[in-house]
PDB file of N, CA and C in Angstrom:
ATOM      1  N   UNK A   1      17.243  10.562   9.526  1.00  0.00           N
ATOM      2  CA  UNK A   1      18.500  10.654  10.229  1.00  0.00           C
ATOM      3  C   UNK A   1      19.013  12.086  10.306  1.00  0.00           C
ATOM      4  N   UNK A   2      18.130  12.897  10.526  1.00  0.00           N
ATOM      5  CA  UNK A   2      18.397  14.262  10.671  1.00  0.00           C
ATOM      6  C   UNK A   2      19.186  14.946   9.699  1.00  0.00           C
ATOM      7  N   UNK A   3      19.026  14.452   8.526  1.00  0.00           N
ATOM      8  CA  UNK A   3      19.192  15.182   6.950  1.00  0.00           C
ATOM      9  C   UNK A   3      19.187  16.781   7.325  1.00  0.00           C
ATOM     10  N   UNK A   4      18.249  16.923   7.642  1.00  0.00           N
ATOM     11  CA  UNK A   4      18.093  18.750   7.800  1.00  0.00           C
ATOM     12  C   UNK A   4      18.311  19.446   9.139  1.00  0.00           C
ATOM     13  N   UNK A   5      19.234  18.702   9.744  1.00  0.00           N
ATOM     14  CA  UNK A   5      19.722  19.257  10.756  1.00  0.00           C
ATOM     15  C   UNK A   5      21.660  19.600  11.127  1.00  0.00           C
ATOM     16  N   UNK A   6      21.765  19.285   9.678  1.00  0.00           N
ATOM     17  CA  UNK A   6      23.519  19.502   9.973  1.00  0.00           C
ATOM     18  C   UNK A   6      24.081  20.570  10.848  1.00  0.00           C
ATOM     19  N   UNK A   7      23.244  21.553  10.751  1.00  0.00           N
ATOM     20  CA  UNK A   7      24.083  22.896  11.739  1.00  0.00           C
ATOM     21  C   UNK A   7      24.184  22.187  13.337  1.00  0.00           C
ATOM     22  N   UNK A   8      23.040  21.690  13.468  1.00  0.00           N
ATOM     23  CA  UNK A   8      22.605  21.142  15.231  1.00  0.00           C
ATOM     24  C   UNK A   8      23.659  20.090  15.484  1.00  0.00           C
ATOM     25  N   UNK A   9      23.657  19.239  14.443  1.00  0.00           N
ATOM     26  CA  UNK A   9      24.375  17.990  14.086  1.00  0.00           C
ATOM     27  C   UNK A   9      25.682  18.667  14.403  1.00  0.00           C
ATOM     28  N   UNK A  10      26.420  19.120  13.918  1.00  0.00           N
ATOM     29  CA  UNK A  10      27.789  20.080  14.005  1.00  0.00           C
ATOM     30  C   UNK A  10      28.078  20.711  15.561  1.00  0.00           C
ATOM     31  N   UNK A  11      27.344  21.226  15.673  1.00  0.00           N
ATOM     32  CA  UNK A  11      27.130  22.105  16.973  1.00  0.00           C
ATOM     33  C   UNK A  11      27.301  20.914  18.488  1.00  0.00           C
ATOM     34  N   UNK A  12      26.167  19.655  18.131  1.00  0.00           N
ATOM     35  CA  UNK A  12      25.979  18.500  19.422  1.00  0.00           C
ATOM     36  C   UNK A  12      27.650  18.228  18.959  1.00  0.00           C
ATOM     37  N   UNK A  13      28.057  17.791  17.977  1.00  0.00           N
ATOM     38  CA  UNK A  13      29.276  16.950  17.936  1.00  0.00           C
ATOM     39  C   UNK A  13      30.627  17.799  18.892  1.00  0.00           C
ATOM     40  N   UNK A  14      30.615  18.706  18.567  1.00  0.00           N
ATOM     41  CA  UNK A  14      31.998  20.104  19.214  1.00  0.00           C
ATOM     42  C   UNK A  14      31.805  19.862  20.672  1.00  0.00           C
ATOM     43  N   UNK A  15      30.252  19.810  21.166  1.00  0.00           N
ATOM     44  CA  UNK A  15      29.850  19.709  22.239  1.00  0.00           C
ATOM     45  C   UNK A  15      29.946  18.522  22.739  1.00  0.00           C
ATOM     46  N   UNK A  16      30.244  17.273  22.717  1.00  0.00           N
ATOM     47  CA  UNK A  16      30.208  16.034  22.876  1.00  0.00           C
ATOM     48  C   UNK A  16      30.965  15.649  23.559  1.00  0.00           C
ATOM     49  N   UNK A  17      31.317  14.868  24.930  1.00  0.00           N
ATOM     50  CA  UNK A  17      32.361  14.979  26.008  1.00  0.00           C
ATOM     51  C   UNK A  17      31.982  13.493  26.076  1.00  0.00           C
ATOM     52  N   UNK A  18      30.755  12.217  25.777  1.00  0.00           N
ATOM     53  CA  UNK A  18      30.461  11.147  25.977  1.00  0.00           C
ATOM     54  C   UNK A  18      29.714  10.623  25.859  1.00  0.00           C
ATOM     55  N   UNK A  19      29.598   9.116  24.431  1.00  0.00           N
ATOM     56  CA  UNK A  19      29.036   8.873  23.705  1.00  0.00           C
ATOM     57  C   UNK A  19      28.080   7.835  24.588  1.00  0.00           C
ATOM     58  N   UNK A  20      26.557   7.916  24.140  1.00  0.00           N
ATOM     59  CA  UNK A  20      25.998   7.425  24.826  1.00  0.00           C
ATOM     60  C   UNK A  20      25.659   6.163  23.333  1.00  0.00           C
ATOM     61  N   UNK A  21      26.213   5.341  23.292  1.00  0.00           N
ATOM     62  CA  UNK A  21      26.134   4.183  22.289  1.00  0.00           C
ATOM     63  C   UNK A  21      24.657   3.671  22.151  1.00  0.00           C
ATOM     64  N   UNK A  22      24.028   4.313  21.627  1.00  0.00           N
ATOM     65  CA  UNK A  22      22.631   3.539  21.588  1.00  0.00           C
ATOM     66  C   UNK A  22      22.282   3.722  19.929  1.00  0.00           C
ATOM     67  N   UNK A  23      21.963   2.741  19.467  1.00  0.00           N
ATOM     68  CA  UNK A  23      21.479   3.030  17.898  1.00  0.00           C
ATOM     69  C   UNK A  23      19.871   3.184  17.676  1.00  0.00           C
ATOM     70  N   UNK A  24      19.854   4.477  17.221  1.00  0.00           N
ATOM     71  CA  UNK A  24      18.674   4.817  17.096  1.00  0.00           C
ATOM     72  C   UNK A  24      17.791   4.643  15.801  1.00  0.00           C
ATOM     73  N   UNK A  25      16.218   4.745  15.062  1.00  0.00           N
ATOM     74  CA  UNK A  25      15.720   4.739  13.825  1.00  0.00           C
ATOM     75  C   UNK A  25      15.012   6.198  13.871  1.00  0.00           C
ATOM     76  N   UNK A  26      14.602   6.083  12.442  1.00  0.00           N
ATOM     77  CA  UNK A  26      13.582   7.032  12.292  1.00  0.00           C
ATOM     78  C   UNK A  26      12.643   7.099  13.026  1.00  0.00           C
ATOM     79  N   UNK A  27      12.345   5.746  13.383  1.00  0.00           N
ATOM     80  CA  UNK A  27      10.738   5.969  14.033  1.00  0.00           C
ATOM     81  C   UNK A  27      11.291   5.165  15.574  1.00  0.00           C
ATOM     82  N   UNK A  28      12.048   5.689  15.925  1.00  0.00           N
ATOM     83  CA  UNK A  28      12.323   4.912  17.618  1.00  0.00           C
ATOM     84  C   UNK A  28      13.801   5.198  18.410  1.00  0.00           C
ATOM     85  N   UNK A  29      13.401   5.569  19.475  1.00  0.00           N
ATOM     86  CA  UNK A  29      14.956   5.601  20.324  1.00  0.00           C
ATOM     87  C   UNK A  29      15.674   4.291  19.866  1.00  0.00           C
ATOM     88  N   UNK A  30      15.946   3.315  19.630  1.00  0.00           N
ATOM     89  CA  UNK A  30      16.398   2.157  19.691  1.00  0.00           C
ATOM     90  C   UNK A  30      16.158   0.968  19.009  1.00  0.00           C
ATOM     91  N   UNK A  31      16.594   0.562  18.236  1.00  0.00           N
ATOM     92  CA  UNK A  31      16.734  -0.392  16.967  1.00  0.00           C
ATOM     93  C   UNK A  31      16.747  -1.584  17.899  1.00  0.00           C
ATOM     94  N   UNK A  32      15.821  -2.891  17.453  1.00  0.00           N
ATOM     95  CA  UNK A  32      15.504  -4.028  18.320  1.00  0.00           C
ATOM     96  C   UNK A  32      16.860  -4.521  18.264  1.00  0.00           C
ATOM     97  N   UNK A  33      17.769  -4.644  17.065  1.00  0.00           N
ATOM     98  CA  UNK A  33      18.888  -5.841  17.099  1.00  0.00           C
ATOM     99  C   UNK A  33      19.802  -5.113  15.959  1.00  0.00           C
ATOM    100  N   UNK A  34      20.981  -4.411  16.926  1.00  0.00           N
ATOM    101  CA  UNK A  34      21.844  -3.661  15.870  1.00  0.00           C
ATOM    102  C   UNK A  34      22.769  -5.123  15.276  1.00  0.00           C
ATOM    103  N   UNK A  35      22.538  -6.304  15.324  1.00  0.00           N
ATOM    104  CA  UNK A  35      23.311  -7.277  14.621  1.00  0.00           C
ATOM    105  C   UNK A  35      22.512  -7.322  13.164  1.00  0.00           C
ATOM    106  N   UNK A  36      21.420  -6.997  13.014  1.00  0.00           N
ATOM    107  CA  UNK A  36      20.441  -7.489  11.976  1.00  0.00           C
ATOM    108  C   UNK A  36      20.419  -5.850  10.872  1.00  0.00           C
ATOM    109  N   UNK A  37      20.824  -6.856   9.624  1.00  0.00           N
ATOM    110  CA  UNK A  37      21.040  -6.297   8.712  1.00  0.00           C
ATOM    111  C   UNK A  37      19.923  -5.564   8.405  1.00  0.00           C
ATOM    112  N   UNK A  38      18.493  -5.485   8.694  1.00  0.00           N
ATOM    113  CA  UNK A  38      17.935  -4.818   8.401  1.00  0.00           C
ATOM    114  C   UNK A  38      18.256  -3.040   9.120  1.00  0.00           C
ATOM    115  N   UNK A  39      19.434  -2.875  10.311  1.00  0.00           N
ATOM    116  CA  UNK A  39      19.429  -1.670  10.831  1.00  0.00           C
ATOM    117  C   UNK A  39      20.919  -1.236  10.359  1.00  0.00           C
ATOM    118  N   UNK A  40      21.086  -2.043   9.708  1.00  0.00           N
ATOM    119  CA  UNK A  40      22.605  -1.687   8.934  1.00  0.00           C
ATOM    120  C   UNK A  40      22.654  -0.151   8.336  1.00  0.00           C
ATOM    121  N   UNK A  41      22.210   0.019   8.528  1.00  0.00           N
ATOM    122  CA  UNK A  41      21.742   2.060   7.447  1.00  0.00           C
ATOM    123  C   UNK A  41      22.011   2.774   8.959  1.00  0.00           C
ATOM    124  N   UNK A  42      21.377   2.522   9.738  1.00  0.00           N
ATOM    125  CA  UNK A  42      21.169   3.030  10.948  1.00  0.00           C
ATOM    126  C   UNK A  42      22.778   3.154  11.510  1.00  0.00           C
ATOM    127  N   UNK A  43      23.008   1.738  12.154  1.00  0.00           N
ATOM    128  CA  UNK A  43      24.233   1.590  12.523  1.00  0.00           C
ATOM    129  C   UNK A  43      24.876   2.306  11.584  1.00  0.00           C
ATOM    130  N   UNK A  44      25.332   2.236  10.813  1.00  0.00           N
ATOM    131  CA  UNK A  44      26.611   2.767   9.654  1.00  0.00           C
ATOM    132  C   UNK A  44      26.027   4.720  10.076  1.00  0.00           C
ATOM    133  N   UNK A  45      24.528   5.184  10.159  1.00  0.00           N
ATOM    134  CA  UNK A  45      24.792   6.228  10.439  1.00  0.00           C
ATOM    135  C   UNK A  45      25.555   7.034  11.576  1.00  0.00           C
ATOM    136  N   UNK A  46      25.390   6.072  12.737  1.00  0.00           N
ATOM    137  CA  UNK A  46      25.568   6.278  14.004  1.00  0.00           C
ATOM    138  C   UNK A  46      27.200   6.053  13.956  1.00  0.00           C
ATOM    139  N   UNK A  47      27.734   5.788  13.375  1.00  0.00           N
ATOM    140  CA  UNK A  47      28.780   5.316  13.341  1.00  0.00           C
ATOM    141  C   UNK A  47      29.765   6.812  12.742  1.00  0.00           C
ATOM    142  N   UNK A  48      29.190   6.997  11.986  1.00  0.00           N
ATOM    143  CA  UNK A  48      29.640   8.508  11.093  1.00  0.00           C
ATOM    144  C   UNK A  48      29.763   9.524  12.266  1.00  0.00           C
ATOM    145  N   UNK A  49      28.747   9.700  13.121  1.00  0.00           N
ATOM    146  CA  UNK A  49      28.400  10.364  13.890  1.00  0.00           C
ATOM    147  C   UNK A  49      29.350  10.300  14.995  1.00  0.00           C
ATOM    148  N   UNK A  50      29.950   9.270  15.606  1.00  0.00           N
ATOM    149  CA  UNK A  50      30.585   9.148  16.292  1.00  0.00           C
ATOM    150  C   UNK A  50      31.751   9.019  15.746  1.00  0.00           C
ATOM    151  N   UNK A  51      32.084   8.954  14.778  1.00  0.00           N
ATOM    152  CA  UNK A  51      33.650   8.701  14.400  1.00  0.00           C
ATOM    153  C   UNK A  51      33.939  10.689  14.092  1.00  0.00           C
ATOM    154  N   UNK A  52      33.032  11.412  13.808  1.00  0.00           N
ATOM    155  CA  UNK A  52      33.233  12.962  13.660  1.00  0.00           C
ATOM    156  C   UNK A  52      32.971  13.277  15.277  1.00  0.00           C
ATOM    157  N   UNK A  53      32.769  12.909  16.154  1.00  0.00           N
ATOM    158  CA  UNK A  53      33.237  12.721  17.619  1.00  0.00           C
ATOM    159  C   UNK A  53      34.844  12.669  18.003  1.00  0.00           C
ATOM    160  N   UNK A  54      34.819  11.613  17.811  1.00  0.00           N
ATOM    161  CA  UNK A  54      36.510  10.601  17.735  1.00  0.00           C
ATOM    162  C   UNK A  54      37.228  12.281  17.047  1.00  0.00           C
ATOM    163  N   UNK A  55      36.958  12.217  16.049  1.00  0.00           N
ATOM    164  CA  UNK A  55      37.921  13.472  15.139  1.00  0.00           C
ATOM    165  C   UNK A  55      38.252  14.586  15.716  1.00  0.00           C
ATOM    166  N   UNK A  56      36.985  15.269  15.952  1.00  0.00           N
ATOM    167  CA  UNK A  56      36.688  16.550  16.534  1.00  0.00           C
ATOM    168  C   UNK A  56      37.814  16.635  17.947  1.00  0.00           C
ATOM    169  N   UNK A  57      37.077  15.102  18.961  1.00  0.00           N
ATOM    170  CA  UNK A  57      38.595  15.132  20.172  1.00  0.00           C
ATOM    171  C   UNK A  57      39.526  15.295  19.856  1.00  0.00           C
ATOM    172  N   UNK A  58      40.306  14.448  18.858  1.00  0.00           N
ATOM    173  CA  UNK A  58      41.813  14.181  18.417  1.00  0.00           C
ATOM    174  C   UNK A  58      42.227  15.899  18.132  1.00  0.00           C
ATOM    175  N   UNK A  59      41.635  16.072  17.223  1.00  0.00           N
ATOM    176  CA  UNK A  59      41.293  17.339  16.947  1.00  0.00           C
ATOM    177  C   UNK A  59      42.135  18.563  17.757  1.00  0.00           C
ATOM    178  N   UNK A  60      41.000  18.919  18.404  1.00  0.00           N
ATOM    179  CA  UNK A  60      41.346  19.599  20.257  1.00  0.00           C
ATOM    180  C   UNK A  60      42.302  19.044  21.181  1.00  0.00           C
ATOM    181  N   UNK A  61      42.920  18.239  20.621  1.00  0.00           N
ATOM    182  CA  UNK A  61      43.568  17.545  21.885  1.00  0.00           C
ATOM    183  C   UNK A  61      43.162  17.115  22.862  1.00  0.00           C
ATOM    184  N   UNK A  62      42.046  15.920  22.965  1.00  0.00           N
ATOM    185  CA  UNK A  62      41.481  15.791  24.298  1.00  0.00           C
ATOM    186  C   UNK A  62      41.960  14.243  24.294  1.00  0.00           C
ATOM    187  N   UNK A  63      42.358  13.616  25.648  1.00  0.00           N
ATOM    188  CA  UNK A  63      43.103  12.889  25.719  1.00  0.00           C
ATOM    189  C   UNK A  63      42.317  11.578  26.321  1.00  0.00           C
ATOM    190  N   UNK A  64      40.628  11.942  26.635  1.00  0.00           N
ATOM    191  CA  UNK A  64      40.085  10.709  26.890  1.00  0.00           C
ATOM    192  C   UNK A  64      38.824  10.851  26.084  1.00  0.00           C
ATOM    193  N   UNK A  65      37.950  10.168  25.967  1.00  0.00           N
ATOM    194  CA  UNK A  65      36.163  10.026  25.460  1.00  0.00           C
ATOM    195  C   UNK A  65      35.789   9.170  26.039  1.00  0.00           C
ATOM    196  N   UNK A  66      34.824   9.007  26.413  1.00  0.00           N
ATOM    197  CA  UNK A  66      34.479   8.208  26.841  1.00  0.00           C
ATOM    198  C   UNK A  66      33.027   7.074  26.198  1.00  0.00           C
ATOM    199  N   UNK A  67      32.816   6.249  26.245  1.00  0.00           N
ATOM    200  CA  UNK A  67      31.209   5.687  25.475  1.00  0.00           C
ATOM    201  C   UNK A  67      31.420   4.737  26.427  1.00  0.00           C
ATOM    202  N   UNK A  68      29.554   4.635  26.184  1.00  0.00           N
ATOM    203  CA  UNK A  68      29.034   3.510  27.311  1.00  0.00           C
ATOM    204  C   UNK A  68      27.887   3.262  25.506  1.00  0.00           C
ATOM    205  N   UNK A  69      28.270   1.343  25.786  1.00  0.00           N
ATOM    206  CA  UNK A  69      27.104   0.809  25.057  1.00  0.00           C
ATOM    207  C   UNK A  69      25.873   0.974  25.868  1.00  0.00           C
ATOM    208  N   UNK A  70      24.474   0.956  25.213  1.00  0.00           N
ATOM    209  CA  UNK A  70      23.502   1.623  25.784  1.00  0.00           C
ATOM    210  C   UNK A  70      22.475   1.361  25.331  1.00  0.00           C
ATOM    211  N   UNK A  71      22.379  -0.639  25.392  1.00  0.00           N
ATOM    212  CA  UNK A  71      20.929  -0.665  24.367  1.00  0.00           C
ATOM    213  C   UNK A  71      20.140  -1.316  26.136  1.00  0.00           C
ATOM    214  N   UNK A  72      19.112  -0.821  25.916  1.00  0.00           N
ATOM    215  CA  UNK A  72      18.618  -0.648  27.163  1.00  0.00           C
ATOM    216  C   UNK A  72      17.154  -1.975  27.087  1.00  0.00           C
ATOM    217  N   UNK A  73      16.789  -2.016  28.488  1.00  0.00           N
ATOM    218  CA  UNK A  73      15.793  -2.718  28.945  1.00  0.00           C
ATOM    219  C   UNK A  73      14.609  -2.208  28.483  1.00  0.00           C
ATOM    220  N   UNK A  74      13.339  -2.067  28.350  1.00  0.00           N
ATOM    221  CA  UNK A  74      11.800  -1.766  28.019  1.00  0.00           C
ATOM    222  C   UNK A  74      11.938  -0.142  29.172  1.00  0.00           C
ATOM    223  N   UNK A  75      11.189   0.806  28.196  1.00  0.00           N
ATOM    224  CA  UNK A  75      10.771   0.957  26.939  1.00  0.00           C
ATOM    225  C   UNK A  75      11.458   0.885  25.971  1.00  0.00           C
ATOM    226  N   UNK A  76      12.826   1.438  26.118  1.00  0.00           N
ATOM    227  CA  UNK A  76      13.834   1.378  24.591  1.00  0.00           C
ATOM    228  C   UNK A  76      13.693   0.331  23.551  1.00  0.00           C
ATOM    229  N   UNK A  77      14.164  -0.995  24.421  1.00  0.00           N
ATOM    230  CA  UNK A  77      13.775  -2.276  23.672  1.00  0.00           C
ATOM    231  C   UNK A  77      12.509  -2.755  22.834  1.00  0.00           C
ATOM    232  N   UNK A  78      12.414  -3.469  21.884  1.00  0.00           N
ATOM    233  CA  UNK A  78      11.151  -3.883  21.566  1.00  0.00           C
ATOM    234  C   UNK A  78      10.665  -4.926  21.871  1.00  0.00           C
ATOM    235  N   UNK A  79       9.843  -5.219  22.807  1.00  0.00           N
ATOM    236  CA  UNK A  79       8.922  -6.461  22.892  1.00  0.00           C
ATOM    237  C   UNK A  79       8.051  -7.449  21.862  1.00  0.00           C
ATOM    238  N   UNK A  80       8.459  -8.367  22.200  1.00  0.00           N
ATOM    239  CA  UNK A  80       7.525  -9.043  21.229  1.00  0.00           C
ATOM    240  C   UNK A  80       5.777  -9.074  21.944  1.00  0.00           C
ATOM    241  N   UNK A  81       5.034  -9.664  20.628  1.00  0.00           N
ATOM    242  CA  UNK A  81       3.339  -9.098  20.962  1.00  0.00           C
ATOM    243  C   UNK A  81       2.995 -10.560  22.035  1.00  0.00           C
ATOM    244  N   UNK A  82       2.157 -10.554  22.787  1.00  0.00           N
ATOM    245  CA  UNK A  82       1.214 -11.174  23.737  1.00  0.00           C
ATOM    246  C   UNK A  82       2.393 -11.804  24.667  1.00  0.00           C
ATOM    247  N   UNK A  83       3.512 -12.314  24.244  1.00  0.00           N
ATOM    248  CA  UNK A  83       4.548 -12.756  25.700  1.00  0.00           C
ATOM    249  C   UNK A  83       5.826 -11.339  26.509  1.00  0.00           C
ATOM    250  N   UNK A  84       5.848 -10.625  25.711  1.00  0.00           N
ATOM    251  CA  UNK A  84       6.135  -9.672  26.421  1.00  0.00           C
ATOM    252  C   UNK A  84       7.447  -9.607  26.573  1.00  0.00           C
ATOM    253  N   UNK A  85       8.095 -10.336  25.696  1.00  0.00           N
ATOM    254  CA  UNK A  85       9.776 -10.709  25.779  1.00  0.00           C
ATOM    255  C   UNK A  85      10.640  -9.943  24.919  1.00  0.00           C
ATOM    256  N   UNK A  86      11.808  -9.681  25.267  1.00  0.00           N
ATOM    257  CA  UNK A  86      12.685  -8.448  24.553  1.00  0.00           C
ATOM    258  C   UNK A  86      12.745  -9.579  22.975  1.00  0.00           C
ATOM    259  N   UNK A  87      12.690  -8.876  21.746  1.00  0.00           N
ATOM    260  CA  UNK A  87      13.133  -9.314  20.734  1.00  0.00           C
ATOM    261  C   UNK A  87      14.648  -9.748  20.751  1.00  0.00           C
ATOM    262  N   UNK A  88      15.369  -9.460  21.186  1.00  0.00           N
ATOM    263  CA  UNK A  88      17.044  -9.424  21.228  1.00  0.00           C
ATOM    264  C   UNK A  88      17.534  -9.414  22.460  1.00  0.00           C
ATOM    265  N   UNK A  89      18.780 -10.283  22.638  1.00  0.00           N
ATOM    266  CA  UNK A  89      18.883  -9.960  24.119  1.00  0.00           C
ATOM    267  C   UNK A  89      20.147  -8.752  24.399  1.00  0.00           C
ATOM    268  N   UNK A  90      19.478  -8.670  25.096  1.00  0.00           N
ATOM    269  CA  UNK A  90      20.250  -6.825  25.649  1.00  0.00           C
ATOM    270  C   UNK A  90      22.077  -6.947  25.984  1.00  0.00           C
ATOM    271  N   UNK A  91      22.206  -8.128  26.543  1.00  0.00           N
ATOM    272  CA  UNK A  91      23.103  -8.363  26.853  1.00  0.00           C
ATOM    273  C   UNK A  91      24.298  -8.298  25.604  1.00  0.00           C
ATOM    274  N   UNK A  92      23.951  -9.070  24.954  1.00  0.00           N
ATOM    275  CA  UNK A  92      24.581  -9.604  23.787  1.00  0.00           C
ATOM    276  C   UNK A  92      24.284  -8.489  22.675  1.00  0.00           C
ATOM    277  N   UNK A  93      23.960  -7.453  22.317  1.00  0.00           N
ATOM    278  CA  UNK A  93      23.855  -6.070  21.637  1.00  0.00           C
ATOM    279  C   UNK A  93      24.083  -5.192  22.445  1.00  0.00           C
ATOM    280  N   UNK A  94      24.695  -5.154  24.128  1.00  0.00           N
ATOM    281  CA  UNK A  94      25.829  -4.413  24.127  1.00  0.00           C
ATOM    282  C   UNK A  94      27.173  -5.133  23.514  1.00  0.00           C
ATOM    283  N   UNK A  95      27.317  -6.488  24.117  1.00  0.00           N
ATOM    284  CA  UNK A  95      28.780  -6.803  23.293  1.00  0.00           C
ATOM    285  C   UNK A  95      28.758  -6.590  22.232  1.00  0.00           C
ATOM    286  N   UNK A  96      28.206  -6.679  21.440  1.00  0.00           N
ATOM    287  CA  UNK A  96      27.812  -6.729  19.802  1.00  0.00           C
ATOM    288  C   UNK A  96      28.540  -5.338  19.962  1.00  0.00           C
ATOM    289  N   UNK A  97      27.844  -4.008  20.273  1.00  0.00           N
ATOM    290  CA  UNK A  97      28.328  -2.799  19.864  1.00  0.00           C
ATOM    291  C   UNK A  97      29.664  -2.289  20.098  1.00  0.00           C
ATOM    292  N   UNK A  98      30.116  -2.925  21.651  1.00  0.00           N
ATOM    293  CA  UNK A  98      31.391  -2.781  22.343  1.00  0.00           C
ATOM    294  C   UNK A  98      32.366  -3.425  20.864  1.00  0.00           C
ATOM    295  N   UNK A  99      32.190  -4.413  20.498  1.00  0.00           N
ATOM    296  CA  UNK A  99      33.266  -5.140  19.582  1.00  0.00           C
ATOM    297  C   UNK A  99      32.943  -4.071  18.578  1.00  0.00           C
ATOM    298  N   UNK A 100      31.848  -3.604  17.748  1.00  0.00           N
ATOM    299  CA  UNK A 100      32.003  -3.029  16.636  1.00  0.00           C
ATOM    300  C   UNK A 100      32.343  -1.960  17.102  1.00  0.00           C
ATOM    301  N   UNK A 101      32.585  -0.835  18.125  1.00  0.00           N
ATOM    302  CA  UNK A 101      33.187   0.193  18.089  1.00  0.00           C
ATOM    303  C   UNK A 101      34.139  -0.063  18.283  1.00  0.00           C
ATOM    304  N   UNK A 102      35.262  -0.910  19.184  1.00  0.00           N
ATOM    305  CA  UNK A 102      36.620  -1.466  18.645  1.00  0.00           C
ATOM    306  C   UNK A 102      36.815  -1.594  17.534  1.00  0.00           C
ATOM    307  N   UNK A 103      36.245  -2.675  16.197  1.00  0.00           N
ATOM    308  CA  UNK A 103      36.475  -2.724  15.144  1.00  0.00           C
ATOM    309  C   UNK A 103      36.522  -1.216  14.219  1.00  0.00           C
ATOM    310  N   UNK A 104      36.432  -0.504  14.287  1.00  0.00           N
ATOM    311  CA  UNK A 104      35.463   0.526  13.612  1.00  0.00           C
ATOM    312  C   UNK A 104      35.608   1.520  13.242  1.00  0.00           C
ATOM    313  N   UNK A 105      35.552   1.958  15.332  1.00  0.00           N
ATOM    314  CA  UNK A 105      36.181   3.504  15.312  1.00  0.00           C
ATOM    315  C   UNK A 105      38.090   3.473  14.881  1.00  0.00           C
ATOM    316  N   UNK A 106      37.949   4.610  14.131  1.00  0.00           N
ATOM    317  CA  UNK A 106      39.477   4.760  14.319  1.00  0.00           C
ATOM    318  C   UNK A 106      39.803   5.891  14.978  1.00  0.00           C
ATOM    319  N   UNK A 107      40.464   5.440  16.330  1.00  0.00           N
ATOM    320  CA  UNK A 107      40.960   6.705  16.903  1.00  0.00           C
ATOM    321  C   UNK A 107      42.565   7.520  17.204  1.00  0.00           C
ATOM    322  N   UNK A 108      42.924   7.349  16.042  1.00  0.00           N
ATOM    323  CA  UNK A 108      44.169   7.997  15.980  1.00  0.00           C
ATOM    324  C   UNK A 108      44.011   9.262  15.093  1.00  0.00           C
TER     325      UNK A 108
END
């Protein structure tokens, strides 16, 4: 989770005008099912990340942000083997994320 990148990390965040909501892993653009506790590390990172977003605006005084949930269709997604079907449905892990960044972020 980019441990050794805090300066870059710091630098993207100042720079950040609109969150592209996608939860990412170590080994992949995109986590099959941010509901499943196994990406709970993940999510909770992504979450840090964007809430020092949230801050940084308030911060500066910027008076909108914007995020788009952003768990996407194939390649992002993971397929399951020989039928070819999304593990999770896409639909329902954007709502999933839309509600947990309501719940979540605090933006005051």
């Amino acid at each position: 989770f980019l441990q050794d990148q805090q300066e870059a990390i710091a630098l993207a965040i100042e720079r950040t005008h609109h969150i592209h909501a996608r939860v990412g892993y170590t080994q992949g653009a995109q986590v099959p099912d941010p509901k499943d506790d196994l990406w709970k590390a993940a999510l909770e990172q992504h979450l840090i990340w964007w809430q020092k977003v949230v801050n940084h605006k308030i911060k500066k005084g910027a008076e909108t942000l914007t995020i788009t949930t952003e768990f996407g269709a194939p390649p992002y997604t993971v397929l399951l083997p020989q039928t070819h079907k999304p593990i999770s449905d896409q639909w329902q892990n954007n709502i999933f994320m839309m509600n947990y960044l309501k719940q979540n972020l605090v933006l005051q």
